[in-house]
N, C-alpha and C. Protein backbone atom coordinates (compact mmCIF):
# COMPACT_ATOMS: atom_id res chain seq x y z
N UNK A 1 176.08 101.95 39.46
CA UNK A 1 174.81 101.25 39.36
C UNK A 1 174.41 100.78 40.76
N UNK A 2 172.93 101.00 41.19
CA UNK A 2 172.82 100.59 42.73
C UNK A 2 172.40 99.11 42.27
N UNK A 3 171.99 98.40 43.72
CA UNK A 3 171.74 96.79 43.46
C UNK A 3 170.33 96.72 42.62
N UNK A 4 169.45 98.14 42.85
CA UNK A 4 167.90 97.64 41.90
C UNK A 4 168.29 97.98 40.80
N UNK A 5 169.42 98.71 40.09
CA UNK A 5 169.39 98.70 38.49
C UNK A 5 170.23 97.24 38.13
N UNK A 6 171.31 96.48 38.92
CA UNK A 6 171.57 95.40 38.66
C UNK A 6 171.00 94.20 38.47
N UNK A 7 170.10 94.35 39.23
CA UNK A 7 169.11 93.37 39.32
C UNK A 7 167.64 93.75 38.07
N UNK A 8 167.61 94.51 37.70
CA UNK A 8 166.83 95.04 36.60
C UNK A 8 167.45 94.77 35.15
N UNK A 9 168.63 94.96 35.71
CA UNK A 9 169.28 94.92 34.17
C UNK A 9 170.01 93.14 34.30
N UNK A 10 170.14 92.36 35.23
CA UNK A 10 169.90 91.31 35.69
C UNK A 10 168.80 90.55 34.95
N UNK A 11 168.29 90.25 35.66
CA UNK A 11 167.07 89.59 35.44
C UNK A 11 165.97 89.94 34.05
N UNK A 12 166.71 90.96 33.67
CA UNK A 12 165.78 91.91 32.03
C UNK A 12 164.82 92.38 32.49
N UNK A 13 164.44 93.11 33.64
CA UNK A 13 163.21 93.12 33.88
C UNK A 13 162.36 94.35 33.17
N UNK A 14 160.94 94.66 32.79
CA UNK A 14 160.23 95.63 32.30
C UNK A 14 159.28 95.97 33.40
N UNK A 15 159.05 97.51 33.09
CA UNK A 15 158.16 98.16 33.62
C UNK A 15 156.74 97.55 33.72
N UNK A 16 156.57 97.60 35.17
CA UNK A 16 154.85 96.95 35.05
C UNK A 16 153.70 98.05 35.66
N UNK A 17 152.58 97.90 34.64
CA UNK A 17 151.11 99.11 35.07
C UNK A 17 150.93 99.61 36.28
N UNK A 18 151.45 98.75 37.41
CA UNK A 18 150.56 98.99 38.65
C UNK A 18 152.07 100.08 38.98
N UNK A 19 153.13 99.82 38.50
CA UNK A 19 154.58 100.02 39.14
C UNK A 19 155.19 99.03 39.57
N UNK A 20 156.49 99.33 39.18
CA UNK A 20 157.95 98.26 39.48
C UNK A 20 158.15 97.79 38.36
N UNK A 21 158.85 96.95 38.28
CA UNK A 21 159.53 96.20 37.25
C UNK A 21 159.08 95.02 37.69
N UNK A 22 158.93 93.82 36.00
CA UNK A 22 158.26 92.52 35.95
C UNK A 22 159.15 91.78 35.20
N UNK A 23 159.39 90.05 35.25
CA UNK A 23 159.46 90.02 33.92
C UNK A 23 158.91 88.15 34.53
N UNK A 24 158.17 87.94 33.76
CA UNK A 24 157.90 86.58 33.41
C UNK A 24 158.34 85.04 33.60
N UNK A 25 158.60 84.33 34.39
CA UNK A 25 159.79 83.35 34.17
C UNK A 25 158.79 81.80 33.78
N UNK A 26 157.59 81.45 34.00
CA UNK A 26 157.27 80.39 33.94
C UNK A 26 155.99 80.30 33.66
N UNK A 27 155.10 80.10 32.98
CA UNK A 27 153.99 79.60 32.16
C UNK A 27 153.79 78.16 32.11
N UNK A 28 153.44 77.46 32.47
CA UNK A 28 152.71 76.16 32.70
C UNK A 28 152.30 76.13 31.01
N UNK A 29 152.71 74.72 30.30
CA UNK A 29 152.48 74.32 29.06
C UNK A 29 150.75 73.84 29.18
N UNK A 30 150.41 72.99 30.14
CA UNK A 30 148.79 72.65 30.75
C UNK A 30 148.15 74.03 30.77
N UNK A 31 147.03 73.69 30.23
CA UNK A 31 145.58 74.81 30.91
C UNK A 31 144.39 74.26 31.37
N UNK A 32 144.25 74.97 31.94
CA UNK A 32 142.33 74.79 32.40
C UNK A 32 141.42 75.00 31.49
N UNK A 33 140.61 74.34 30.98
CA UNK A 33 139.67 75.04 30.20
C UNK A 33 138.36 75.88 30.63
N UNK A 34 137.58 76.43 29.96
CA UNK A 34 136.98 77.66 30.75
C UNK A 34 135.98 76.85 31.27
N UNK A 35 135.30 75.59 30.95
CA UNK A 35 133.95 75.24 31.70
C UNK A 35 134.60 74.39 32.60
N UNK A 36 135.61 74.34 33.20
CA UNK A 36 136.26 74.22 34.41
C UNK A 36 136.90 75.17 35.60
N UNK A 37 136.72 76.21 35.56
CA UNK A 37 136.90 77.38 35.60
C UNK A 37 135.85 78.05 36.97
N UNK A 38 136.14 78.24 37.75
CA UNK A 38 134.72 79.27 38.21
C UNK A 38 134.14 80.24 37.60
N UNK A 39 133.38 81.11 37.43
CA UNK A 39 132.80 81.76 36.88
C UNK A 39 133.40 82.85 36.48
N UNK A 40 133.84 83.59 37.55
CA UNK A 40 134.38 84.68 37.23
C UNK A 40 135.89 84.64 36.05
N UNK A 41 135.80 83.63 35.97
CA UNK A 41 136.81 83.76 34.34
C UNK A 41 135.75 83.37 32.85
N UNK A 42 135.31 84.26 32.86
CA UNK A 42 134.18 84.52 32.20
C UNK A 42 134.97 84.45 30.46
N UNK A 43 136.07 84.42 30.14
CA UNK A 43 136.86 84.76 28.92
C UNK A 43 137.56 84.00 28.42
N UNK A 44 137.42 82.42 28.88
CA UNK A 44 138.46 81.71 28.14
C UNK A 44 139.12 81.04 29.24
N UNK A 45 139.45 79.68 29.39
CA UNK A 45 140.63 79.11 29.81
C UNK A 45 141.93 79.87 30.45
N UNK A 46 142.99 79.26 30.91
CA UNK A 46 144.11 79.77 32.08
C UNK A 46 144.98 78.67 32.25
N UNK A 47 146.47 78.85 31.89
CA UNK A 47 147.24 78.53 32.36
C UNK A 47 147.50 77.65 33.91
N UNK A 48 147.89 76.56 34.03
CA UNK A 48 147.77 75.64 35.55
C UNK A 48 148.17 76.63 36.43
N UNK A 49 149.30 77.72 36.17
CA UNK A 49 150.44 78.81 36.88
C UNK A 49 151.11 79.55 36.21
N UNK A 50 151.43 80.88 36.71
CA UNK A 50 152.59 81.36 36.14
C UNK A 50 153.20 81.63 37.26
N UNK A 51 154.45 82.77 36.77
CA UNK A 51 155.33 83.04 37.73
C UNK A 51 156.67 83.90 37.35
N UNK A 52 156.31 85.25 37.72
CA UNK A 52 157.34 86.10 37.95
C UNK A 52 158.54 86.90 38.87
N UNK A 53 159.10 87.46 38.54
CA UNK A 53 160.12 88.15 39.20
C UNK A 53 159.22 89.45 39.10
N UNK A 54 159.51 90.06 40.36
CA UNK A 54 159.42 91.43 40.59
C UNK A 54 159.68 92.59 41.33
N UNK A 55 160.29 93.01 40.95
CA UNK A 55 161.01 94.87 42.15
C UNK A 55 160.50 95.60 42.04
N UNK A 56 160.27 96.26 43.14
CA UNK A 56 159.95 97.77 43.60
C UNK A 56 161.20 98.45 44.59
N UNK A 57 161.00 99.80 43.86
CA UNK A 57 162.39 100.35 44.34
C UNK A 57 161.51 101.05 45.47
N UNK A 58 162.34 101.90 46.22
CA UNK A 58 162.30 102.57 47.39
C UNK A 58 161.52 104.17 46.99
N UNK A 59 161.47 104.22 45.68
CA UNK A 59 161.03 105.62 45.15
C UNK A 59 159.52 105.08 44.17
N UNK A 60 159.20 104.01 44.25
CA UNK A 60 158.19 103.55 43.71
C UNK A 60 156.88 102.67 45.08
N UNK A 61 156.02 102.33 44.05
CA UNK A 61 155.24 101.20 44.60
C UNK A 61 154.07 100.93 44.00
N UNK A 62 153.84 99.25 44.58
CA UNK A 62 152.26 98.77 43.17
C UNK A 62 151.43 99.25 43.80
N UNK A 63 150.65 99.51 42.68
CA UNK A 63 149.31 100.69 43.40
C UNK A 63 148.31 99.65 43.49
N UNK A 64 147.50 100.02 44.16
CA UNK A 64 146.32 99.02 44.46
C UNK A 64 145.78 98.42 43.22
N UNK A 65 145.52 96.98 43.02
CA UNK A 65 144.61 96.34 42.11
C UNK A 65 144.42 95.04 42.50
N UNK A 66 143.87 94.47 41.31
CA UNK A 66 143.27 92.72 42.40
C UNK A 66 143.24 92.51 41.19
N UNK A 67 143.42 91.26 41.15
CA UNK A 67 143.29 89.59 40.06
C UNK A 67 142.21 88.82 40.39
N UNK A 68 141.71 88.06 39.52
CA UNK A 68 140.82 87.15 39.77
C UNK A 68 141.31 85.52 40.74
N UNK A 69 142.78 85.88 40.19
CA UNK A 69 143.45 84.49 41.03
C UNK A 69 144.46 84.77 42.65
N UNK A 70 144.24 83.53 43.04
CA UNK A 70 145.08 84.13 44.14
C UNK A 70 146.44 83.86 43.72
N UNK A 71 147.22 84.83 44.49
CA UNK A 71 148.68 85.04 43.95
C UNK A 71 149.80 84.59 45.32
N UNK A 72 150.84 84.28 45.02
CA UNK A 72 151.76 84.17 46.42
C UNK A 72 152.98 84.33 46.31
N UNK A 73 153.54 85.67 46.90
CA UNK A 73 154.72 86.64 47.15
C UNK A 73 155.40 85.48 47.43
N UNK A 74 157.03 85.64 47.26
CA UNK A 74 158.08 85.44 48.05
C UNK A 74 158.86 86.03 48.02
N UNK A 75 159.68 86.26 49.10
CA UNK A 75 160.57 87.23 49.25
C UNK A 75 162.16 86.46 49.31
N UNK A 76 163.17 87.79 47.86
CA UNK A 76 164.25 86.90 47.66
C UNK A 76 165.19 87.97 48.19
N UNK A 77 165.38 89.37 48.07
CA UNK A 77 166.76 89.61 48.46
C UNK A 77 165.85 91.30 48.39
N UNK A 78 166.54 92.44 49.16
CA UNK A 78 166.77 93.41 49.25
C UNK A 78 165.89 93.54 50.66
N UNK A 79 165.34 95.12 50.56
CA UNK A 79 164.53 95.59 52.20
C UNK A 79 163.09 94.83 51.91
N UNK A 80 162.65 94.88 53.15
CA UNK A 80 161.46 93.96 53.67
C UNK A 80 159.96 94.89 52.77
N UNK A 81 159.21 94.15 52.39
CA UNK A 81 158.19 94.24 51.52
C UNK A 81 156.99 94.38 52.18
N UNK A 82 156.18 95.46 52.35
CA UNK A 82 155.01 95.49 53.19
C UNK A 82 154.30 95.61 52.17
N UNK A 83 152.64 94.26 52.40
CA UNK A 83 151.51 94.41 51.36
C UNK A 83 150.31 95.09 51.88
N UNK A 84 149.63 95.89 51.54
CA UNK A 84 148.55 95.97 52.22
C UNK A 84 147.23 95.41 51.37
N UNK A 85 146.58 95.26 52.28
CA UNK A 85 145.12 94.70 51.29
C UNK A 85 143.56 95.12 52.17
N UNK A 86 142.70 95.34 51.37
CA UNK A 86 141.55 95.05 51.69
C UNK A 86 140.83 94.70 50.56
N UNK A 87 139.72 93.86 51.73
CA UNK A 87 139.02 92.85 51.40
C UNK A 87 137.90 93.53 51.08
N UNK A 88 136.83 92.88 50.41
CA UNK A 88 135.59 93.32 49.68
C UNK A 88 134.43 93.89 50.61
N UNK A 89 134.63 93.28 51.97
CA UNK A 89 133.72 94.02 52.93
C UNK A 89 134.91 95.51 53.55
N UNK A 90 135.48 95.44 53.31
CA UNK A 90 136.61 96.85 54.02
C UNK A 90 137.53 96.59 54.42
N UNK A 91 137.80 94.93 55.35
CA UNK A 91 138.77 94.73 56.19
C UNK A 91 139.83 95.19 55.65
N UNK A 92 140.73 96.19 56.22
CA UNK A 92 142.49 96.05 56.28
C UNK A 92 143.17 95.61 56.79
N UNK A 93 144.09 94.51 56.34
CA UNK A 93 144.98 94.08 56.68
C UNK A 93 146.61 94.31 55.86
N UNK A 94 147.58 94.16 56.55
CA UNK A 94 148.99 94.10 56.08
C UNK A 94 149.88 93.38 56.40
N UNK A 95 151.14 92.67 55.54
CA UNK A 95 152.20 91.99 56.25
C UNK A 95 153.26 92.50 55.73
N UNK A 96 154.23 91.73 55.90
CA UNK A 96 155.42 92.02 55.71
C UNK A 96 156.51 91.09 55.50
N UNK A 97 156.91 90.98 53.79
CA UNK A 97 157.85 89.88 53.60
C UNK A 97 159.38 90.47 53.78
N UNK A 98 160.18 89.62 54.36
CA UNK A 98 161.70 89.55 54.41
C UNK A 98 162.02 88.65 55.01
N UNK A 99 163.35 88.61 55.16
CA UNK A 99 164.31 88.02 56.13
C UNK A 99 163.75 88.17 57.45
N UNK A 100 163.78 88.33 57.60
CA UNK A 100 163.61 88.63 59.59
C UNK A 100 162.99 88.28 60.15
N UNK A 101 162.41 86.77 60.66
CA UNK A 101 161.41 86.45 61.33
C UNK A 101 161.08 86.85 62.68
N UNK A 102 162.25 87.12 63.49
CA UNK A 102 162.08 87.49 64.95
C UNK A 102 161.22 88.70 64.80
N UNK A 103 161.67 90.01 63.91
CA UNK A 103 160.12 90.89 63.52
C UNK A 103 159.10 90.39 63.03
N UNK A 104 158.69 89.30 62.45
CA UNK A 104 157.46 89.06 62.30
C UNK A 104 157.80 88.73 60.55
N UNK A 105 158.78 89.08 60.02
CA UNK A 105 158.56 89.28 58.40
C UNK A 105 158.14 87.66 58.42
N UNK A 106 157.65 87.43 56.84
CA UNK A 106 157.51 86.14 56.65
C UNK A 106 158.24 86.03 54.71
N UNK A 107 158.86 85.27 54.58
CA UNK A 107 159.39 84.50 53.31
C UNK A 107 158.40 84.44 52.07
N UNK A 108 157.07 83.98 52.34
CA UNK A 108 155.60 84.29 51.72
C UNK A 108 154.62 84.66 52.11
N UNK A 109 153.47 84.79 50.92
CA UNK A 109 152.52 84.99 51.53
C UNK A 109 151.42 84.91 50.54
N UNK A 110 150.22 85.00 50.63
CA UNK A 110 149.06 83.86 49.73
C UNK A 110 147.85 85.25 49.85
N UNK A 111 147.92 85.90 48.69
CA UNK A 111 146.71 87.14 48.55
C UNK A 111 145.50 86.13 47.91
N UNK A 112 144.61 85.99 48.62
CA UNK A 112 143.08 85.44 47.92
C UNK A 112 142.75 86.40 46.77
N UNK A 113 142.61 85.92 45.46
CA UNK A 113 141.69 86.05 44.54
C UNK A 113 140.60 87.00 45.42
N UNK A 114 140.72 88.53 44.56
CA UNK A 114 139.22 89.76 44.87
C UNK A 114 139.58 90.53 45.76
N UNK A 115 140.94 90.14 46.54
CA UNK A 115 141.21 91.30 47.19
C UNK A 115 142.52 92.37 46.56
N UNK A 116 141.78 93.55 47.08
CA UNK A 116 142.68 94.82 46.64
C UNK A 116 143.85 94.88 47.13
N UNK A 117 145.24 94.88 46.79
CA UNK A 117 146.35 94.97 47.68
C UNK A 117 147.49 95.93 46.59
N UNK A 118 148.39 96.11 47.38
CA UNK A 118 149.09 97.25 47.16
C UNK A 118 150.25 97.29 48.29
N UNK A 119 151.84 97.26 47.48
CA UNK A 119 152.93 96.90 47.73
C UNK A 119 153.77 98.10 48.32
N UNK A 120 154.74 98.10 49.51
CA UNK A 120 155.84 98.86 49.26
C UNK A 120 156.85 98.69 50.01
N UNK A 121 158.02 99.62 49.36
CA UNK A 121 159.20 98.95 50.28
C UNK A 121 159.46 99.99 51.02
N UNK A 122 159.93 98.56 52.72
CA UNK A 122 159.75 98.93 54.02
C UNK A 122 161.32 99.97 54.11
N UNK A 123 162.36 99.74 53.52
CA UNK A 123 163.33 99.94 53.71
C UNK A 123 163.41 101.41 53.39
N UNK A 124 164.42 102.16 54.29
CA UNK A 124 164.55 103.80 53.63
C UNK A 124 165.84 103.92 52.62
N UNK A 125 165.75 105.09 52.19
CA UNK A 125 166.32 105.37 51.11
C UNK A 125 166.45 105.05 49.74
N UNK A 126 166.72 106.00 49.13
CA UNK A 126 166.81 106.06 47.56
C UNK A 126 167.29 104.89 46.78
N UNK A 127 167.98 104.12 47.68
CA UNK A 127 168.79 103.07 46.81
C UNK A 127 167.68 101.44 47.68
N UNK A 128 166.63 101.72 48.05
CA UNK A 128 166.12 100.25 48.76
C UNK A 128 165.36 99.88 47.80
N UNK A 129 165.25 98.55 47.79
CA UNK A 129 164.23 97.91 46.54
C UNK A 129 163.71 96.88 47.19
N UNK A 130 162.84 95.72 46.95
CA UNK A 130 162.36 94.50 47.31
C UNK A 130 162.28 93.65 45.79
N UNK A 131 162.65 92.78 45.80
CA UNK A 131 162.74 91.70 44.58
C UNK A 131 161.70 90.60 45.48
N UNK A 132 161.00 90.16 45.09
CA UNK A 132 160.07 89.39 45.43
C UNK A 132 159.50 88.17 43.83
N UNK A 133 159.15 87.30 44.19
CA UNK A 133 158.74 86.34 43.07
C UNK A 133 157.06 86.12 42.92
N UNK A 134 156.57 86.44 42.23
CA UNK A 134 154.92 86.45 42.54
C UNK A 134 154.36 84.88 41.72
N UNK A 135 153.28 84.03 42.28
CA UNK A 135 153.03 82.90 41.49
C UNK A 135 151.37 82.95 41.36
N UNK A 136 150.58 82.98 40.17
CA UNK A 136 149.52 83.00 40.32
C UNK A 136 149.09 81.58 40.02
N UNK A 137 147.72 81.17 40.48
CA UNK A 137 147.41 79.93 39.91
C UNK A 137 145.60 80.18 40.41
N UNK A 138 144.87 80.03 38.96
CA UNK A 138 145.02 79.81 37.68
C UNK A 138 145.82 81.08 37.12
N UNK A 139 147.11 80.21 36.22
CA UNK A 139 147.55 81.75 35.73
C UNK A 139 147.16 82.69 35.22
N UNK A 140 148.28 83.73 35.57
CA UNK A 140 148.10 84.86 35.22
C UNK A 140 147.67 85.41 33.78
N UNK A 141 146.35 86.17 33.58
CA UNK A 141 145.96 86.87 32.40
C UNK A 141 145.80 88.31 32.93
N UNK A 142 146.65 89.23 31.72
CA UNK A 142 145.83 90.49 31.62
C UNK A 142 144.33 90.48 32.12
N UNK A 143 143.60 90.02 30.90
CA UNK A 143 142.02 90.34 31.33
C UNK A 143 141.73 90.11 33.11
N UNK A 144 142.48 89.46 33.73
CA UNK A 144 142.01 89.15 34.85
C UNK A 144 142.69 90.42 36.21
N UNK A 145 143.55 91.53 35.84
CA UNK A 145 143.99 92.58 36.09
C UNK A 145 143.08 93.47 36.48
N UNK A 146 142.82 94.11 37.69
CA UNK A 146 142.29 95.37 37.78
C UNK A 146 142.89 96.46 38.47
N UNK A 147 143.25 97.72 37.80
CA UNK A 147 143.79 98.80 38.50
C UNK A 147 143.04 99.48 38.89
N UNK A 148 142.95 100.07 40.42
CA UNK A 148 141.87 100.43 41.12
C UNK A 148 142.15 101.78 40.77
N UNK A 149 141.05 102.55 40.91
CA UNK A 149 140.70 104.20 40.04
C UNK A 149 140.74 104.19 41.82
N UNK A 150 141.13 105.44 42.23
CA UNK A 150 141.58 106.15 43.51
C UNK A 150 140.16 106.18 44.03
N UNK A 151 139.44 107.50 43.24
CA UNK A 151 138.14 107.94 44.19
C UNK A 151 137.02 106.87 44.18
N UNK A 152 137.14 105.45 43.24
CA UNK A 152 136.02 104.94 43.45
C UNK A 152 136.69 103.51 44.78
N UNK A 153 137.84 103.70 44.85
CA UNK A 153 137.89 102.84 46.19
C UNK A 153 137.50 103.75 47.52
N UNK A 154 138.31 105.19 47.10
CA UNK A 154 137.67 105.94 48.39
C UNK A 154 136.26 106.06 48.82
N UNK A 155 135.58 106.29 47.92
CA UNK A 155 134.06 105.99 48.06
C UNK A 155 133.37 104.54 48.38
N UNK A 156 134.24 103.58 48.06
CA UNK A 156 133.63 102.37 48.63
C UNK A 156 134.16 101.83 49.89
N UNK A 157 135.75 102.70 50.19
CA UNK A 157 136.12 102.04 51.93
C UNK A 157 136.71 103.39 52.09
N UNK A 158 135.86 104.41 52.46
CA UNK A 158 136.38 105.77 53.13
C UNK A 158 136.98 105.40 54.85
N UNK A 159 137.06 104.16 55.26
CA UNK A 159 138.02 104.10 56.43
C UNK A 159 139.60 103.66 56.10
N UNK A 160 139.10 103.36 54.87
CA UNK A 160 140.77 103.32 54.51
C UNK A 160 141.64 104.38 53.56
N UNK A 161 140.99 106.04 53.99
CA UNK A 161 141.47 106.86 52.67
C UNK A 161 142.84 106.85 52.70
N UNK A 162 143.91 106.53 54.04
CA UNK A 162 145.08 107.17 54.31
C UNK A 162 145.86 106.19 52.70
N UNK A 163 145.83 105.24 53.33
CA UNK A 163 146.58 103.81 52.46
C UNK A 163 146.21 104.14 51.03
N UNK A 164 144.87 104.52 50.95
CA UNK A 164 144.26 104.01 49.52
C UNK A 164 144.86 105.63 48.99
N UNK A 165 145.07 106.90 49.32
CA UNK A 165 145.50 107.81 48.72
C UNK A 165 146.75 108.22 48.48
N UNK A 166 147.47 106.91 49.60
CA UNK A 166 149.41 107.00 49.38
C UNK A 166 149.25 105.94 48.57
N UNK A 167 149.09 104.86 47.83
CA UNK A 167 149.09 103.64 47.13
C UNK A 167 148.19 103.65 45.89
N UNK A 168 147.69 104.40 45.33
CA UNK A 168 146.75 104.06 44.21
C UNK A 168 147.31 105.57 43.22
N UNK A 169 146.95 105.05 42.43
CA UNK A 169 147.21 106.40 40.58
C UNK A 169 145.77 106.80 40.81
N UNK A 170 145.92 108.28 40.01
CA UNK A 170 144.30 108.95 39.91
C UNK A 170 143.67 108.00 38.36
């Protein structure tokens, strides 16, 4: 068994849409109600937070999508985690969670609510994974999920086809 099926079979984790493995650890008993809400949660009330566990192995990665909430990585154990994102006018940007600060990695990191981002691990080989902890707030809902369709991001940021055609499902 390598360390990402231990940690899979660890932690219980399940397969998640975008890719990797998920599993759930904390739901806030409090909610928001919806006419407290900004707008764009157009469906109902939200959880104060949630908060999961999540891996991506070295033969995987989350394909591009965006939430309505902002979310914030941390990085707990395996190879270093590069996110990429763009923003609604085009900008690309990327970081990189791990251990290693003298490279630049960082421990967290805080994706704004609307931007597109898309995960993978920095590390080579078959056996590298990234376990990372994701926290949304307002929590996390399905409805608030979007998996980006390939050609309609390419058509809306054709300076970013390289990223958006290694990182996204047709």
């Amino acid at each position: 068994m390598n360390k990402a099926e231990y940690w899979i079979e660890k932690l219980g984790l399940d397969k998640h849409p975008e890719g990797g493995y998920y599993k759930e650890i904390y739901r806030s008993a409090e909610s928001i109600a919806a006419g407290h809400l900004p707008d764009r949660y157009s469906d109902g009330g939200r959880n104060h937070a949630t908060s999961i566990y999540f891996l991506i192995t070295g033969k995987d990665y989350s394909a591009f999508h965006r939430i309505k909430s902002d979310e914030l990585f941390h990085f707990y154990a395996g190879s270093p985690l590069t996110i990429h994102m763009i923003t609604e006018a085009g900008k690309y940007s990327a970081v990189t969670l791990g251990a290693d600060a003298e490279c630049g990695q960082l421990f967290q990191y805080a994706i704004p609510h609307g931007v597109w981002f898309s995960a993978e691990v920095s590390g080579s080989g078959d056996d590298s994974f990234s376990l990372v902890g994701c926290t949304v707030t307002p929590g996390f809902d399905f409805d608030d999920f979007e998996l980006a369709k390939r050609i309609e991001l390419l058509k809306r940021y054709p300076a970013q086809a390289e990223v958006i055609k290694r990182l996204s499902r047709e």
